[in-house]
C-alpha atoms as a PDB file:
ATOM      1  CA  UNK A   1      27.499  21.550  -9.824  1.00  0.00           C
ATOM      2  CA  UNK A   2      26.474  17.547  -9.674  1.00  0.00           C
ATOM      3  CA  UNK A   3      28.842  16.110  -7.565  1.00  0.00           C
ATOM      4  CA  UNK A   4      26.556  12.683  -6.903  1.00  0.00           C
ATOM      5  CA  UNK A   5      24.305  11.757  -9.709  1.00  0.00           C
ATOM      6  CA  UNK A   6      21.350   8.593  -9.223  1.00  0.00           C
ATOM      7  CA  UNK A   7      20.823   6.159 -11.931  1.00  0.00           C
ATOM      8  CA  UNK A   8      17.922   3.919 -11.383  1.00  0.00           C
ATOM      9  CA  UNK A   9      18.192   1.212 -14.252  1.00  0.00           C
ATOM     10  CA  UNK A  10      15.772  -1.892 -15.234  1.00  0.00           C
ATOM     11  CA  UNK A  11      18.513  -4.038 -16.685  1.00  0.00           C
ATOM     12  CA  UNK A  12      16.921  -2.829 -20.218  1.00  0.00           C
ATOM     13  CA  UNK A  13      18.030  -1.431 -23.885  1.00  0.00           C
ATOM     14  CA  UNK A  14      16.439   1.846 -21.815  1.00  0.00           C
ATOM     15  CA  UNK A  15      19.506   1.847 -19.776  1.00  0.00           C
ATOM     16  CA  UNK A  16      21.836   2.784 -22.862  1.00  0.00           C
ATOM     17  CA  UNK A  17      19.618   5.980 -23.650  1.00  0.00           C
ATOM     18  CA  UNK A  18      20.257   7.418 -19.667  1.00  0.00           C
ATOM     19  CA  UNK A  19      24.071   5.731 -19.286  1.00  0.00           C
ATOM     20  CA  UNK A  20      25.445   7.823 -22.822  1.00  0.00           C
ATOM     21  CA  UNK A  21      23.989  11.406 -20.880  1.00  0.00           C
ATOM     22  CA  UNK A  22      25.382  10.500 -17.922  1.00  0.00           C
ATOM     23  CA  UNK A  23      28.669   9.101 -18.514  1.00  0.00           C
ATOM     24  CA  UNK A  24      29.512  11.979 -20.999  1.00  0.00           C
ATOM     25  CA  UNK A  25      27.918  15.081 -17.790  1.00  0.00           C
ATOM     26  CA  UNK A  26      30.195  12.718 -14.997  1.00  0.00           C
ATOM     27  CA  UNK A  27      33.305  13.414 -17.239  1.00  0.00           C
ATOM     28  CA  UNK A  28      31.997  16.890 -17.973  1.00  0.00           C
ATOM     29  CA  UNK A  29      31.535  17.768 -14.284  1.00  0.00           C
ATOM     30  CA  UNK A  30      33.468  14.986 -12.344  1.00  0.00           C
ATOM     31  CA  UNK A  31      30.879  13.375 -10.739  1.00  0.00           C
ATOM     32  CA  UNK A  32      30.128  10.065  -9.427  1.00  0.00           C
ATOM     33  CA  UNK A  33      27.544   8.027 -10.458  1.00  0.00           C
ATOM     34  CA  UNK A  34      25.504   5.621  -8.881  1.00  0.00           C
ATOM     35  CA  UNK A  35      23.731   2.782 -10.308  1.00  0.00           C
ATOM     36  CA  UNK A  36      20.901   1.300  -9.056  1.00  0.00           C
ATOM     37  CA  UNK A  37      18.605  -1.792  -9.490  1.00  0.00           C
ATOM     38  CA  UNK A  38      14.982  -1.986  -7.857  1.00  0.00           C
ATOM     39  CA  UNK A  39      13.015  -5.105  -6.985  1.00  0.00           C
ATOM     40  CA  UNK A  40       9.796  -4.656  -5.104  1.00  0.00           C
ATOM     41  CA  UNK A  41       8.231  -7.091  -3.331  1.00  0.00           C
ATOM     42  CA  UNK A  42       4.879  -7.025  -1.955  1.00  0.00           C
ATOM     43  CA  UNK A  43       4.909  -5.446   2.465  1.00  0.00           C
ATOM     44  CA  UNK A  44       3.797  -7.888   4.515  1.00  0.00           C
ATOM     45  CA  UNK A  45       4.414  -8.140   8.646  1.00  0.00           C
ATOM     46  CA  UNK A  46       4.881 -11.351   7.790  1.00  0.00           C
ATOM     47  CA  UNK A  47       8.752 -11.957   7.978  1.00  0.00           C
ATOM     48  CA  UNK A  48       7.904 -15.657   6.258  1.00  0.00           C
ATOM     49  CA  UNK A  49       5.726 -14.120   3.520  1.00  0.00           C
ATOM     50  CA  UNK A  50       8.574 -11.287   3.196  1.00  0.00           C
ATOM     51  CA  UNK A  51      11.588 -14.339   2.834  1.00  0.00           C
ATOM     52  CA  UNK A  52       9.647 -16.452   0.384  1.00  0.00           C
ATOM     53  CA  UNK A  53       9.712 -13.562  -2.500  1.00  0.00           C
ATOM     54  CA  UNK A  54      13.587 -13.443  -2.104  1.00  0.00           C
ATOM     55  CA  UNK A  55      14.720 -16.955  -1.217  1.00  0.00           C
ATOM     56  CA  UNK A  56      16.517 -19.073  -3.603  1.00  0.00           C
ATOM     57  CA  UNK A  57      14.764 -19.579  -6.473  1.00  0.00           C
ATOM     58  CA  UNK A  58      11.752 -16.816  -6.035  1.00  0.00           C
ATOM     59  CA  UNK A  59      11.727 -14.092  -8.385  1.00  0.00           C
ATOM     60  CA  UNK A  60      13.825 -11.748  -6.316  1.00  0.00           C
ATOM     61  CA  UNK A  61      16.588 -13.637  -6.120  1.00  0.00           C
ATOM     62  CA  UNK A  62      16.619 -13.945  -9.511  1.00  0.00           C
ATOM     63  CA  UNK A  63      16.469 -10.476 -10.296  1.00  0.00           C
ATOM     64  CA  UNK A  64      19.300 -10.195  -7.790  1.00  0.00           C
ATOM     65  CA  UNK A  65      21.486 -12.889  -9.494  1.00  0.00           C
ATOM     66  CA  UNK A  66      20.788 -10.805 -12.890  1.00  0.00           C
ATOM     67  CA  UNK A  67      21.810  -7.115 -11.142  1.00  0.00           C
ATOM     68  CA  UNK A  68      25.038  -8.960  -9.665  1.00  0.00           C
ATOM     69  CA  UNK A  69      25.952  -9.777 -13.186  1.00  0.00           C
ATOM     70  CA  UNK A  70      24.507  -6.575 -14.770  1.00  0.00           C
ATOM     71  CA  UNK A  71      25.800  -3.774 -12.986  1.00  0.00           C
ATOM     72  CA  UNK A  72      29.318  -4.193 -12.457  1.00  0.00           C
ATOM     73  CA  UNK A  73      29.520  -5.002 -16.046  1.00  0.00           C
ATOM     74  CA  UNK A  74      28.161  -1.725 -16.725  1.00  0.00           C
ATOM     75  CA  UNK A  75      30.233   0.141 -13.867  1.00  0.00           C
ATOM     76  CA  UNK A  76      33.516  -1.288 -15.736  1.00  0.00           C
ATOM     77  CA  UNK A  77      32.647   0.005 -18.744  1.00  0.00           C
ATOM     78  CA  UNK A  78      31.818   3.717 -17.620  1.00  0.00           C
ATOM     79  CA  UNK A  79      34.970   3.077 -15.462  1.00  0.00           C
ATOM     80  CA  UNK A  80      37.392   2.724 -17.956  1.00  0.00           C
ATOM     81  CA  UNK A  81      36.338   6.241 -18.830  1.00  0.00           C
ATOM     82  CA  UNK A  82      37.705   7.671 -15.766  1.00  0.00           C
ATOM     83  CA  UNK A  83      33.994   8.342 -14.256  1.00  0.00           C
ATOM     84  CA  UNK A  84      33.960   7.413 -10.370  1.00  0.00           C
ATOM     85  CA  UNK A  85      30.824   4.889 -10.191  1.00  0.00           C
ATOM     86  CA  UNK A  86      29.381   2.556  -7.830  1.00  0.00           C
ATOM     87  CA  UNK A  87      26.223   0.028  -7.259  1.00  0.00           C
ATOM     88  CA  UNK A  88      23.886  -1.520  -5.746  1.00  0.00           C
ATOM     89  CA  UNK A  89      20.903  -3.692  -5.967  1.00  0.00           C
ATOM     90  CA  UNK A  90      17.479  -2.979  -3.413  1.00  0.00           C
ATOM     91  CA  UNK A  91      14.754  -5.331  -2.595  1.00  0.00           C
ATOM     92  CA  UNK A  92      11.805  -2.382  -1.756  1.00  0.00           C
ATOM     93  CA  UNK A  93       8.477  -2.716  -0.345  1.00  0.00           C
ATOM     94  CA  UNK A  94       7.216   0.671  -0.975  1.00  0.00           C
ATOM     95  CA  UNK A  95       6.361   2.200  -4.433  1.00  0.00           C
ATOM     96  CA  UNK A  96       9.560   2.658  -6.821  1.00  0.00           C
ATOM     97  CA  UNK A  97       9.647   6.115  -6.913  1.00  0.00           C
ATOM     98  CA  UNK A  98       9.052   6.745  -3.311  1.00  0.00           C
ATOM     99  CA  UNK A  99      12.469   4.654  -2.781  1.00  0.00           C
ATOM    100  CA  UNK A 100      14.535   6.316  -5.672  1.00  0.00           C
ATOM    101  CA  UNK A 101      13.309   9.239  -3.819  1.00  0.00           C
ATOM    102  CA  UNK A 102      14.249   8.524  -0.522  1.00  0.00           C
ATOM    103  CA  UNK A 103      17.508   6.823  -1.837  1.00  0.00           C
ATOM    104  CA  UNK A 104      19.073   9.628  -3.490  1.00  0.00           C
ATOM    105  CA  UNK A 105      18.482  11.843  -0.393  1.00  0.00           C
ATOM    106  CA  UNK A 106      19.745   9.745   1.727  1.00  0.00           C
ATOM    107  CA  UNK A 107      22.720   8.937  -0.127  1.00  0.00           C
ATOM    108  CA  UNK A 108      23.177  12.841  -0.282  1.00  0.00           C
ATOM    109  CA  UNK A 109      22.504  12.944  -4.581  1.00  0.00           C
ATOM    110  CA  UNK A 110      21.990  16.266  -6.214  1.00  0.00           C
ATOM    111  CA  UNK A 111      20.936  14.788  -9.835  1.00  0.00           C
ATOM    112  CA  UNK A 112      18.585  11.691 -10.459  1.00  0.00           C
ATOM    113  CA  UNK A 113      18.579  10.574 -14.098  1.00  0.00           C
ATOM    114  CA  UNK A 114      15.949   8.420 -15.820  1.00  0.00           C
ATOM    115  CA  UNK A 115      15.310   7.562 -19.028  1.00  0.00           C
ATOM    116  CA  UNK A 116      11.829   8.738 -20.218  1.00  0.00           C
ATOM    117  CA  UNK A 117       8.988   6.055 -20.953  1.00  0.00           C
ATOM    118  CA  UNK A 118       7.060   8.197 -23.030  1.00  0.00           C
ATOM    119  CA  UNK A 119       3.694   6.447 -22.494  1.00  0.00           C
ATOM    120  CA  UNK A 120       0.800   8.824 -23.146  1.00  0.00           C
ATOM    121  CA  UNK A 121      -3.159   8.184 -21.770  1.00  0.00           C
ATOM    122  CA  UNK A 122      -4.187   4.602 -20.877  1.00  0.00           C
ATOM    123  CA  UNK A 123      -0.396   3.318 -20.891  1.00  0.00           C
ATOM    124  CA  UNK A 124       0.861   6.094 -18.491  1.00  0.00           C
ATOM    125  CA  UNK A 125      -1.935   5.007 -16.178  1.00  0.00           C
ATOM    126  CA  UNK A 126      -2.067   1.586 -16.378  1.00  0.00           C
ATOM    127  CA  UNK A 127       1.631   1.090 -16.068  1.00  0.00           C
ATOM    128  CA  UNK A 128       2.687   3.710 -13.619  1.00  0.00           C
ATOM    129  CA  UNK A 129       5.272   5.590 -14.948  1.00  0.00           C
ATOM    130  CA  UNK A 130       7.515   5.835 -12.196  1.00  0.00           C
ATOM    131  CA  UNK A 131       9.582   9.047 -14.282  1.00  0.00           C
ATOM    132  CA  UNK A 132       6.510  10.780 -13.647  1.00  0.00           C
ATOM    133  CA  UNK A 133       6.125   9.844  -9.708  1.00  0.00           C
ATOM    134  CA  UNK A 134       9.861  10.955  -9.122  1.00  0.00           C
ATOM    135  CA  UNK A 135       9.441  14.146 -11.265  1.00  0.00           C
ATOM    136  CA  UNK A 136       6.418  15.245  -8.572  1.00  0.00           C
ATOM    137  CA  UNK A 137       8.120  13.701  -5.370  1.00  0.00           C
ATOM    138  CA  UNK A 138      11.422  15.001  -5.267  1.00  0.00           C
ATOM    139  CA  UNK A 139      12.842  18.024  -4.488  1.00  0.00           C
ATOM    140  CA  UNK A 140      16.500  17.263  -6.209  1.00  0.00           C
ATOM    141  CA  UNK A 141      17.051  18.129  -9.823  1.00  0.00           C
ATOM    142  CA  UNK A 142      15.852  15.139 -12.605  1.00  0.00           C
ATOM    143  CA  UNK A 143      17.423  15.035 -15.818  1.00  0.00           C
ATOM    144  CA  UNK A 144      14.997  13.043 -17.955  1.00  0.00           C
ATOM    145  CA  UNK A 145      16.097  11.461 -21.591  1.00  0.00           C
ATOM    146  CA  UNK A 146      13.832  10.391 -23.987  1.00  0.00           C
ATOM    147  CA  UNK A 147      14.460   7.362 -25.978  1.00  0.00           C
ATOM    148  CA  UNK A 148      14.371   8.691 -29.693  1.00  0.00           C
ATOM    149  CA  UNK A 149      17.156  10.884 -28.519  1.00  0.00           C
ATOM    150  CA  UNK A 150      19.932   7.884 -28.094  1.00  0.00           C
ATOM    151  CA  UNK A 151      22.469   8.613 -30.195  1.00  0.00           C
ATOM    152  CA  UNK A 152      23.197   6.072 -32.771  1.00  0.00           C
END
């Protein structure tokens, strides 16, 4: 049924909640996964402007340096398990959920999974909740955890 699930992750105790449902459906299933790592920087037609927030030392290629650690730690681990997985790390300049979006379709996914915020009012809001942007933008299946339902 889910031959290519999506994983966004934000290098976060969030990521556990998302990688237990997903590891355990990939085994179920045999699907791949892959995991994926967003940094957004602000558009600009200036190529200058657009190298500064990812040269050495800016905070993109920090959060680079941290995904190159990050993921294929995590990979190994779900790999071990026999689930077929693979990463990658993506410097955006449109909103987040526009590229998870766009990224799964283009990478020919039929499952994005997310771990659920669960902000309510003035937090969802303020703080964008990008499970909610996917959830109205995309046409592919979402399977969305909450984070009281990690197992312990």
């Amino acid at each position: 049924m889910y031959k290519k699930i999506l994983v966004p992750l934000d290098g976060t105790k969030n990521d556990e909640v998302i990688l237990d449902h997903v590891r355990d459906l990939a085994k179920a299933l045999g699907s791949s996964l892959i995991l994926i790592q967003l940094f957004r920087v602000i558009k600009s037609e200036d190529p200058f402007f657009m190298n500064v927030q990812t040269e050495t030392g800016a905070s993109g290629a920090l959060a680079k340096e941290k995904a190159k650690a990050y993921l294929p730690k995590v990979a190994e681990t779900i790999k071990t398990e026999g689930v077929d997985v693979s990463t990658e790390f993506l410097i955006v300049d449109e909103p987040e959920a526009d590229e998870i979006v766009k990224y799964a379709l283009d990478k020919g996914c039929d499952l994005i999974a997310l771990t659920n915020q669960e902000r309510t009012g003035l937090g969802r809001w303020f703080f964008a909740n990008i499970e909610e942007k996917v959830k109205r933008r995309s046409s592919l299946p979402l399977l969305l955890v909450a984070k009281h339902q990690h197992k312990e």
